[in-house]
Protein backbone atom coordinates (compact mmCIF):
# COMPACT_ATOMS: atom_id res chain seq x y z
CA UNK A 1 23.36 24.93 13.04
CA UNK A 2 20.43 25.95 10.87
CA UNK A 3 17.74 28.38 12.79
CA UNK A 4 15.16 26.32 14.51
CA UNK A 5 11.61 27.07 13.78
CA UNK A 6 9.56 27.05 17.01
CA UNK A 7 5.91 28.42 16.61
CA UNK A 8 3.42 26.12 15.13
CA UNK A 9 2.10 29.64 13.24
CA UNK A 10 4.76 29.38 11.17
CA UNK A 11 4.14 29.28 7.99
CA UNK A 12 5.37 26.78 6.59
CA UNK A 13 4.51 24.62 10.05
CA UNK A 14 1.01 25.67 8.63
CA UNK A 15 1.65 24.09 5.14
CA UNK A 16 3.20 21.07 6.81
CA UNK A 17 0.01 20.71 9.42
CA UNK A 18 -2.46 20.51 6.43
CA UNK A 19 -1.02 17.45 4.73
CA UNK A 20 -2.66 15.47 7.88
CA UNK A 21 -5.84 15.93 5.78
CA UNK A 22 -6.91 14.15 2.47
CA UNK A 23 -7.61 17.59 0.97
CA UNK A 24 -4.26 19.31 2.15
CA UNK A 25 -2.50 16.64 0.44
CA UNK A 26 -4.43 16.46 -3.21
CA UNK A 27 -4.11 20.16 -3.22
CA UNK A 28 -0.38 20.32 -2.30
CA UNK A 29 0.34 16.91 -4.14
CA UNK A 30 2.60 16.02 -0.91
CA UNK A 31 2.31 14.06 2.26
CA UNK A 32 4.15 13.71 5.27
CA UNK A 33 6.04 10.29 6.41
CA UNK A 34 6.66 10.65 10.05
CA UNK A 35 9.38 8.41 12.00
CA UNK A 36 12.92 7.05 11.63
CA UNK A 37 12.13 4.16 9.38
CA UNK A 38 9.98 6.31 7.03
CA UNK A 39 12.01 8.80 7.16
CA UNK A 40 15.15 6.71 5.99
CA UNK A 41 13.15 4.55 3.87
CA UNK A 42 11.87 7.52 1.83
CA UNK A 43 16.16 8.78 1.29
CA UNK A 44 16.62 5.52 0.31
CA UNK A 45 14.17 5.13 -2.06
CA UNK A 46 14.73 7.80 -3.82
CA UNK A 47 11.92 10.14 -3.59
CA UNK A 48 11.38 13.87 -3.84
CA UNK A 49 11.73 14.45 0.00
CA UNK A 50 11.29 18.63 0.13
CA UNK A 51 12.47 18.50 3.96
CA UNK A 52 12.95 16.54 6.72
CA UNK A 53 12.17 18.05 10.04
CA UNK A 54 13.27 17.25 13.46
CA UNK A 55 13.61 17.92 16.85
CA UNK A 56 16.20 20.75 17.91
CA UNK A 57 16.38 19.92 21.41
CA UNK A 58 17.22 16.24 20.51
CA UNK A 59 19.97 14.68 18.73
CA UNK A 60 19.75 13.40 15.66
CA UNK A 61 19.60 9.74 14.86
CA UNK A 62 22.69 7.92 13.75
CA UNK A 63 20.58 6.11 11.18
CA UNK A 64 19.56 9.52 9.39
CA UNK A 65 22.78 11.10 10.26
CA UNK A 66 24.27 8.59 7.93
CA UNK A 67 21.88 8.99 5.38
CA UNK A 68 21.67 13.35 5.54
CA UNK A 69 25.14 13.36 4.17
CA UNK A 70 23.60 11.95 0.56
CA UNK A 71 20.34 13.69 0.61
CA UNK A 72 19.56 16.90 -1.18
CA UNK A 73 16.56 17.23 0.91
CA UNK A 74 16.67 20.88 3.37
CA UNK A 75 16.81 19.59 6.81
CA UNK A 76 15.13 22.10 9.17
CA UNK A 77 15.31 21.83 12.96
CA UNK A 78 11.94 22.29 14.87
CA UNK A 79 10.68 22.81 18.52
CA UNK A 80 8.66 19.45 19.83
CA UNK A 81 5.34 22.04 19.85
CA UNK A 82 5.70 21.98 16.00
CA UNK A 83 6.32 17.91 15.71
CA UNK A 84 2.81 17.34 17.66
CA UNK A 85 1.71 20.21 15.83
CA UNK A 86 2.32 18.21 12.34
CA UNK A 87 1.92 14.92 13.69
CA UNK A 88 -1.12 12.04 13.68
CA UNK A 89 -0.22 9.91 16.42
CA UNK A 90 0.15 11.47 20.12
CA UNK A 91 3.21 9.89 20.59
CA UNK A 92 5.38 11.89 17.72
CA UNK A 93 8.91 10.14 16.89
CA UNK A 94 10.34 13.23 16.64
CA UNK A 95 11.28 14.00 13.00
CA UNK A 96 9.39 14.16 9.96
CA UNK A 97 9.39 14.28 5.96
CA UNK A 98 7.59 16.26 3.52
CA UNK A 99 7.17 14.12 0.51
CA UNK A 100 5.92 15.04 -2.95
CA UNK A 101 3.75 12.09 -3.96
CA UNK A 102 4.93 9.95 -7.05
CA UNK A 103 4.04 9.81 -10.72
CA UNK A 104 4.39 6.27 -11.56
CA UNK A 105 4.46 5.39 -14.94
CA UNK A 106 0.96 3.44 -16.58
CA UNK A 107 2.48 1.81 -18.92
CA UNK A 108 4.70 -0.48 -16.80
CA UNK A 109 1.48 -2.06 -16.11
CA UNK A 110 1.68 -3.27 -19.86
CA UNK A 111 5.08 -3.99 -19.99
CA UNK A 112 5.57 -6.62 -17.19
CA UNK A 113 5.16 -9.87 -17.78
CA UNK A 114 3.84 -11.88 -16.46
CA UNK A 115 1.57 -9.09 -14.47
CA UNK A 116 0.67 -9.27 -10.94
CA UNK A 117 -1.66 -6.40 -10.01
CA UNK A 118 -3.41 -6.15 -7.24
CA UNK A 119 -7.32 -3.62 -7.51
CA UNK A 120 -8.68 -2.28 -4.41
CA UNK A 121 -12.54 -1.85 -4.31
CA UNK A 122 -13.76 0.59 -1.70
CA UNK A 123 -11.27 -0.82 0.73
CA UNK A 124 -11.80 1.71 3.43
CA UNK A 125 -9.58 0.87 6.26
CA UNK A 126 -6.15 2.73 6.09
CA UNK A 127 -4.46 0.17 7.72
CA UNK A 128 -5.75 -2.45 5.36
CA UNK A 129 -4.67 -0.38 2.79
CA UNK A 130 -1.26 0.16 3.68
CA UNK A 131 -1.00 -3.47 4.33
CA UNK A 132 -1.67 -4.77 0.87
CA UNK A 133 0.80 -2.67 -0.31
CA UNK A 134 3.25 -4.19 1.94
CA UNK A 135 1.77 -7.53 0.84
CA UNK A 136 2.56 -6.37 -2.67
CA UNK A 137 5.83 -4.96 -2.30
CA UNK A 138 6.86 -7.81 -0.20
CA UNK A 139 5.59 -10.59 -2.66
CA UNK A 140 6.51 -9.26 -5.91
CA UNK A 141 3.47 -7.77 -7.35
CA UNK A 142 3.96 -5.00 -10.20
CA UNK A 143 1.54 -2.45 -9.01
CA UNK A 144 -1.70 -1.54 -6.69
CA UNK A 145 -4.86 0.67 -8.20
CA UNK A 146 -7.12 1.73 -5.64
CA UNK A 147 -10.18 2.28 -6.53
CA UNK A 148 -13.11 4.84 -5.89
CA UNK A 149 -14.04 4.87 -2.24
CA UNK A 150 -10.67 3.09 -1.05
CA UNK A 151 -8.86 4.92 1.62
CA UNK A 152 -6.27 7.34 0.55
CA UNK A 153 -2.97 5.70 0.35
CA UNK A 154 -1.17 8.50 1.69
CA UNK A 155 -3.07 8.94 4.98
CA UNK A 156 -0.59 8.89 7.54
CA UNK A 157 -2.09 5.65 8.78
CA UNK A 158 -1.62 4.01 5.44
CA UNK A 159 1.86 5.27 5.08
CA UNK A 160 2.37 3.74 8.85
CA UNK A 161 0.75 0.13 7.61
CA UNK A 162 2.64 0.05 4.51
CA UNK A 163 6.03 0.31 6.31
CA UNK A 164 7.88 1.71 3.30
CA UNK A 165 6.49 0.02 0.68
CA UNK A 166 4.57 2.81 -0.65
CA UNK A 167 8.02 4.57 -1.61
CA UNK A 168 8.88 1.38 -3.86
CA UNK A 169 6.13 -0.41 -5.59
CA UNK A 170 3.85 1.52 -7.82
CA UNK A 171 0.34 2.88 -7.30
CA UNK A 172 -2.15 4.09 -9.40
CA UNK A 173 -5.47 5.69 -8.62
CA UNK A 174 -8.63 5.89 -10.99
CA UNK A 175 -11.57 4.02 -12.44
CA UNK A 176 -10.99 0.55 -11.81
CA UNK A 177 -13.43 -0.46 -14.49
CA UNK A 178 -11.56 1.31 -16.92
CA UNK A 179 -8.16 -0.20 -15.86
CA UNK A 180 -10.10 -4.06 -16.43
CA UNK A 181 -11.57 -3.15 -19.32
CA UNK A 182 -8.13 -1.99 -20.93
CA UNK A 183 -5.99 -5.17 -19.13
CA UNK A 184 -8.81 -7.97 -20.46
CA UNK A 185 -8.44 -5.93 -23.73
CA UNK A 186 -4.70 -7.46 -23.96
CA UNK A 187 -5.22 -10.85 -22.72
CA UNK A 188 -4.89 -10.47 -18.70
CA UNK A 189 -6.83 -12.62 -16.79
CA UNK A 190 -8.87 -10.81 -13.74
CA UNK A 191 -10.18 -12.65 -11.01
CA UNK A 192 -11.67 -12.03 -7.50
CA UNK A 193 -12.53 -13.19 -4.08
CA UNK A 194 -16.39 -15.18 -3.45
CA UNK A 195 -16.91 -17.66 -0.34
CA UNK A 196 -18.63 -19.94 -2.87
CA UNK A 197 -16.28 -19.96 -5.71
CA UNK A 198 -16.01 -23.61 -8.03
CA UNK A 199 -12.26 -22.94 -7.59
CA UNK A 200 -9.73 -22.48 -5.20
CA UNK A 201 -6.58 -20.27 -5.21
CA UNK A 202 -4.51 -23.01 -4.59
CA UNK A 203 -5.58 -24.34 -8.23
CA UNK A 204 -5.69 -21.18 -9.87
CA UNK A 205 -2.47 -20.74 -12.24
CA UNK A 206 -0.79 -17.74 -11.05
CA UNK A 207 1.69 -18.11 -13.47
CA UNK A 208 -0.39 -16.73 -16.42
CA UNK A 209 -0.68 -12.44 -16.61
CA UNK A 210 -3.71 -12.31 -13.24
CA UNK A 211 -5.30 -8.84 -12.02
CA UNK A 212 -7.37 -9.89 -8.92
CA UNK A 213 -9.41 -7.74 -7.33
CA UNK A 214 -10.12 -7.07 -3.37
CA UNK A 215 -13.93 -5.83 -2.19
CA UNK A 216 -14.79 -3.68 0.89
CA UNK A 217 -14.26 -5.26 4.25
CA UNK A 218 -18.33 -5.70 4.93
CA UNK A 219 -19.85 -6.10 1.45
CA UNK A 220 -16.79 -7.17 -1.00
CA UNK A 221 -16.43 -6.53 -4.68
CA UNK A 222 -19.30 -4.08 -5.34
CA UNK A 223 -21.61 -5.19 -8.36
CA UNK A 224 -20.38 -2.92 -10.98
CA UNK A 225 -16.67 -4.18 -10.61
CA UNK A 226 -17.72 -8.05 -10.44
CA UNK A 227 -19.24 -6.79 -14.24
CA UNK A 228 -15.60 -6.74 -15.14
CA UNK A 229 -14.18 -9.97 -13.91
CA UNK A 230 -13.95 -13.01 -15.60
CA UNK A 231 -13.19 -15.47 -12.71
CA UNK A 232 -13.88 -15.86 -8.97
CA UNK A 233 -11.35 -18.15 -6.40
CA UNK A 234 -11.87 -18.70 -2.93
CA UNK A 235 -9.46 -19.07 0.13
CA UNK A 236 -10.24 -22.50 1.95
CA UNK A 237 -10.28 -22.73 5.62
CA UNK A 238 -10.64 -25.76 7.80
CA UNK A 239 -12.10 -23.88 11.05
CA UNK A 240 -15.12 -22.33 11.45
CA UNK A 241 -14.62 -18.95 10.56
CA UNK A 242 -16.51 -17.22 7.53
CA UNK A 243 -13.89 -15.40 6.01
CA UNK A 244 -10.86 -13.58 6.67
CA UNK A 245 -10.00 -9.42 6.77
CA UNK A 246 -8.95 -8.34 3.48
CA UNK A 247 -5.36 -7.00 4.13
CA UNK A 248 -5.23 -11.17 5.36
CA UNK A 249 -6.90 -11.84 2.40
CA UNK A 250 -4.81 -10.62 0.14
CA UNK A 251 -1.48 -11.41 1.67
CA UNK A 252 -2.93 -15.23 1.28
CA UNK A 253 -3.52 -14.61 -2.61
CA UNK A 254 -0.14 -12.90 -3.38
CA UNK A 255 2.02 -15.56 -1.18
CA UNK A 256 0.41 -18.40 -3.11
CA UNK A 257 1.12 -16.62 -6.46
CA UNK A 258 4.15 -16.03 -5.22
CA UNK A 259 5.14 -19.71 -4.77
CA UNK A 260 3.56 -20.66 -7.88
CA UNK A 261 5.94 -17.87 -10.05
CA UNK A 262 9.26 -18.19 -7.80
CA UNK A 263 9.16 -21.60 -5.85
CA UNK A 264 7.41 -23.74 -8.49
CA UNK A 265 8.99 -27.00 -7.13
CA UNK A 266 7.36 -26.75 -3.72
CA UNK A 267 3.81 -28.48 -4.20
CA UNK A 268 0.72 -28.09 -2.43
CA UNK A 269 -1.34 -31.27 -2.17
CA UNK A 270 -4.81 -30.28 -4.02
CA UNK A 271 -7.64 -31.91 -1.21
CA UNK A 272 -11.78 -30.81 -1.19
CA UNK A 273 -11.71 -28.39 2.16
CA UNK A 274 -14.96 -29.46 2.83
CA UNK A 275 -13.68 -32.75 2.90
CA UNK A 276 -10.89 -31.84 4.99
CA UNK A 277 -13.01 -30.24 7.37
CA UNK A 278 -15.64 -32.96 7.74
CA UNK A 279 -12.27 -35.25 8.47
CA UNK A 280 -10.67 -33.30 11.63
């Protein structure tokens, strides 16, 4: 059995504690997925996993036994003192991965057609964040940009949220108002969320190359991104609530495009909302 490390002034316990923060991880250009499922998920989807720690004075998992036979990964035992040491929740799951984040490749979101990308505007809420990326992942969408002032998508609580999905489909991070510019440059059509919209997104054609973008949770698309949008869709609701959280938002938006591109022969009756609301 490899030597266990067991002092959280270790080293490289030191390295692996400073990923926790946004600025450990854009220096070190890794992040840590901690858990079973992330842990596995990460193996399976191929990416650079550096190490996988886990607890010495526990056995390890059957599901990542199975899967430590393939990897190429180092797999270091460590004392529970160094799991809390290097974990974010206060209930650790007792192993760990050091990943080094992806370089996805831009010019995918050319190539695909029809697109499906999903732009996040100052969407500050890890778990939101993580969430649309399941959403995206789960739905078919070719890629997520986050935008400035959107939560880091490799906070452990986004990694949590997006159950995996942020080792499969793509991400890109930048200026989202140069990535609109560039797609309504080449004929994609970007919409966004409004309350008050003329149209719904159960008329918009999804079927056509779409970019939608999602705002902040309190004040939405901020002004200088709406610049860059040629269309706004609403969600209609029957009840009385104002609107919905973003993450639920979203998911609405990509299911719908979803049935449009892969289930075209289910239909959705077109009816005014405020008609069907007046009615109940």
């Amino acid at each position: 059995m490899d030597r266990a490390i067991t002092s959280v002034q270790n080293p490289r316990v030191r390295q692996w504690a400073g990923l926790l923060s946004k600025k450990g991880r854009d220096e070190a250009g890794k992040f840590i997925a901690e858990g079973i499922h992330l842990v596995k998920e990460a193996l399976k989807a191929g990416m650079d996993v550096e190490c996988v720690a886990y607890d010495c004075d526990r056995p390890l998992p059957d599901e990542l036994a199975e899967v430590r036979a393939n990897s190429a990964c180092e797999w270091i035992p460590v004392s529970e003192s160094v799991i809390a040491k290097c974990s974010s929740t206060q209930t650790p799951q007792h192993v760990f991965a050091v990943v080094n984040k992806r370089r996805c490749d831009e010019s995918l979101l050319w190539r695909t057609e029809p697109p499906l990308v999903v732009l996040l505007d100052g969407v500050q809420d890890p778990g939101n964040v993580g969430t649309i990326i399941r959403s995206s992942e789960a739905s078919g969408a070719t890629a997520v940009i986050l935008g400035r002032g959107t939560a880091d998508p490799y906070n452990p609580k986004t990694v949590r949220a997006a159950m995996g999905s942020l080792f499969r489909i793509p991400i890109f991070e930048g200026d989202l108002l140069w990535y609109l510019t560039e797609a309504r440059s080449r004929g994609i059509h970007v919409v966004s969320t409004a309350m008050n919209a003329e149209r719904h997104c159960f008329e918009y054609d999804w079927t056509k190359a779409t970019w939608f973008v999602v705002g902040n949770e309190g004040a939405g698309v901020s002004e200088e991104v709406s610049g860059g949008v040629d269309e706004r869709i609403s969600i209609p609701m029957l009840g009385q609530t104002e609107s919905l959280n973003v993450a639920m938002a979203t998911t609405v938006l990509l299911f719908e495009a979803m049935r449009q591109r892969t289930f075209p022969q289910i239909k959705i009756p077109v009816h005014d909302p405020k008609k069907l609301s007046r009615d109940k």
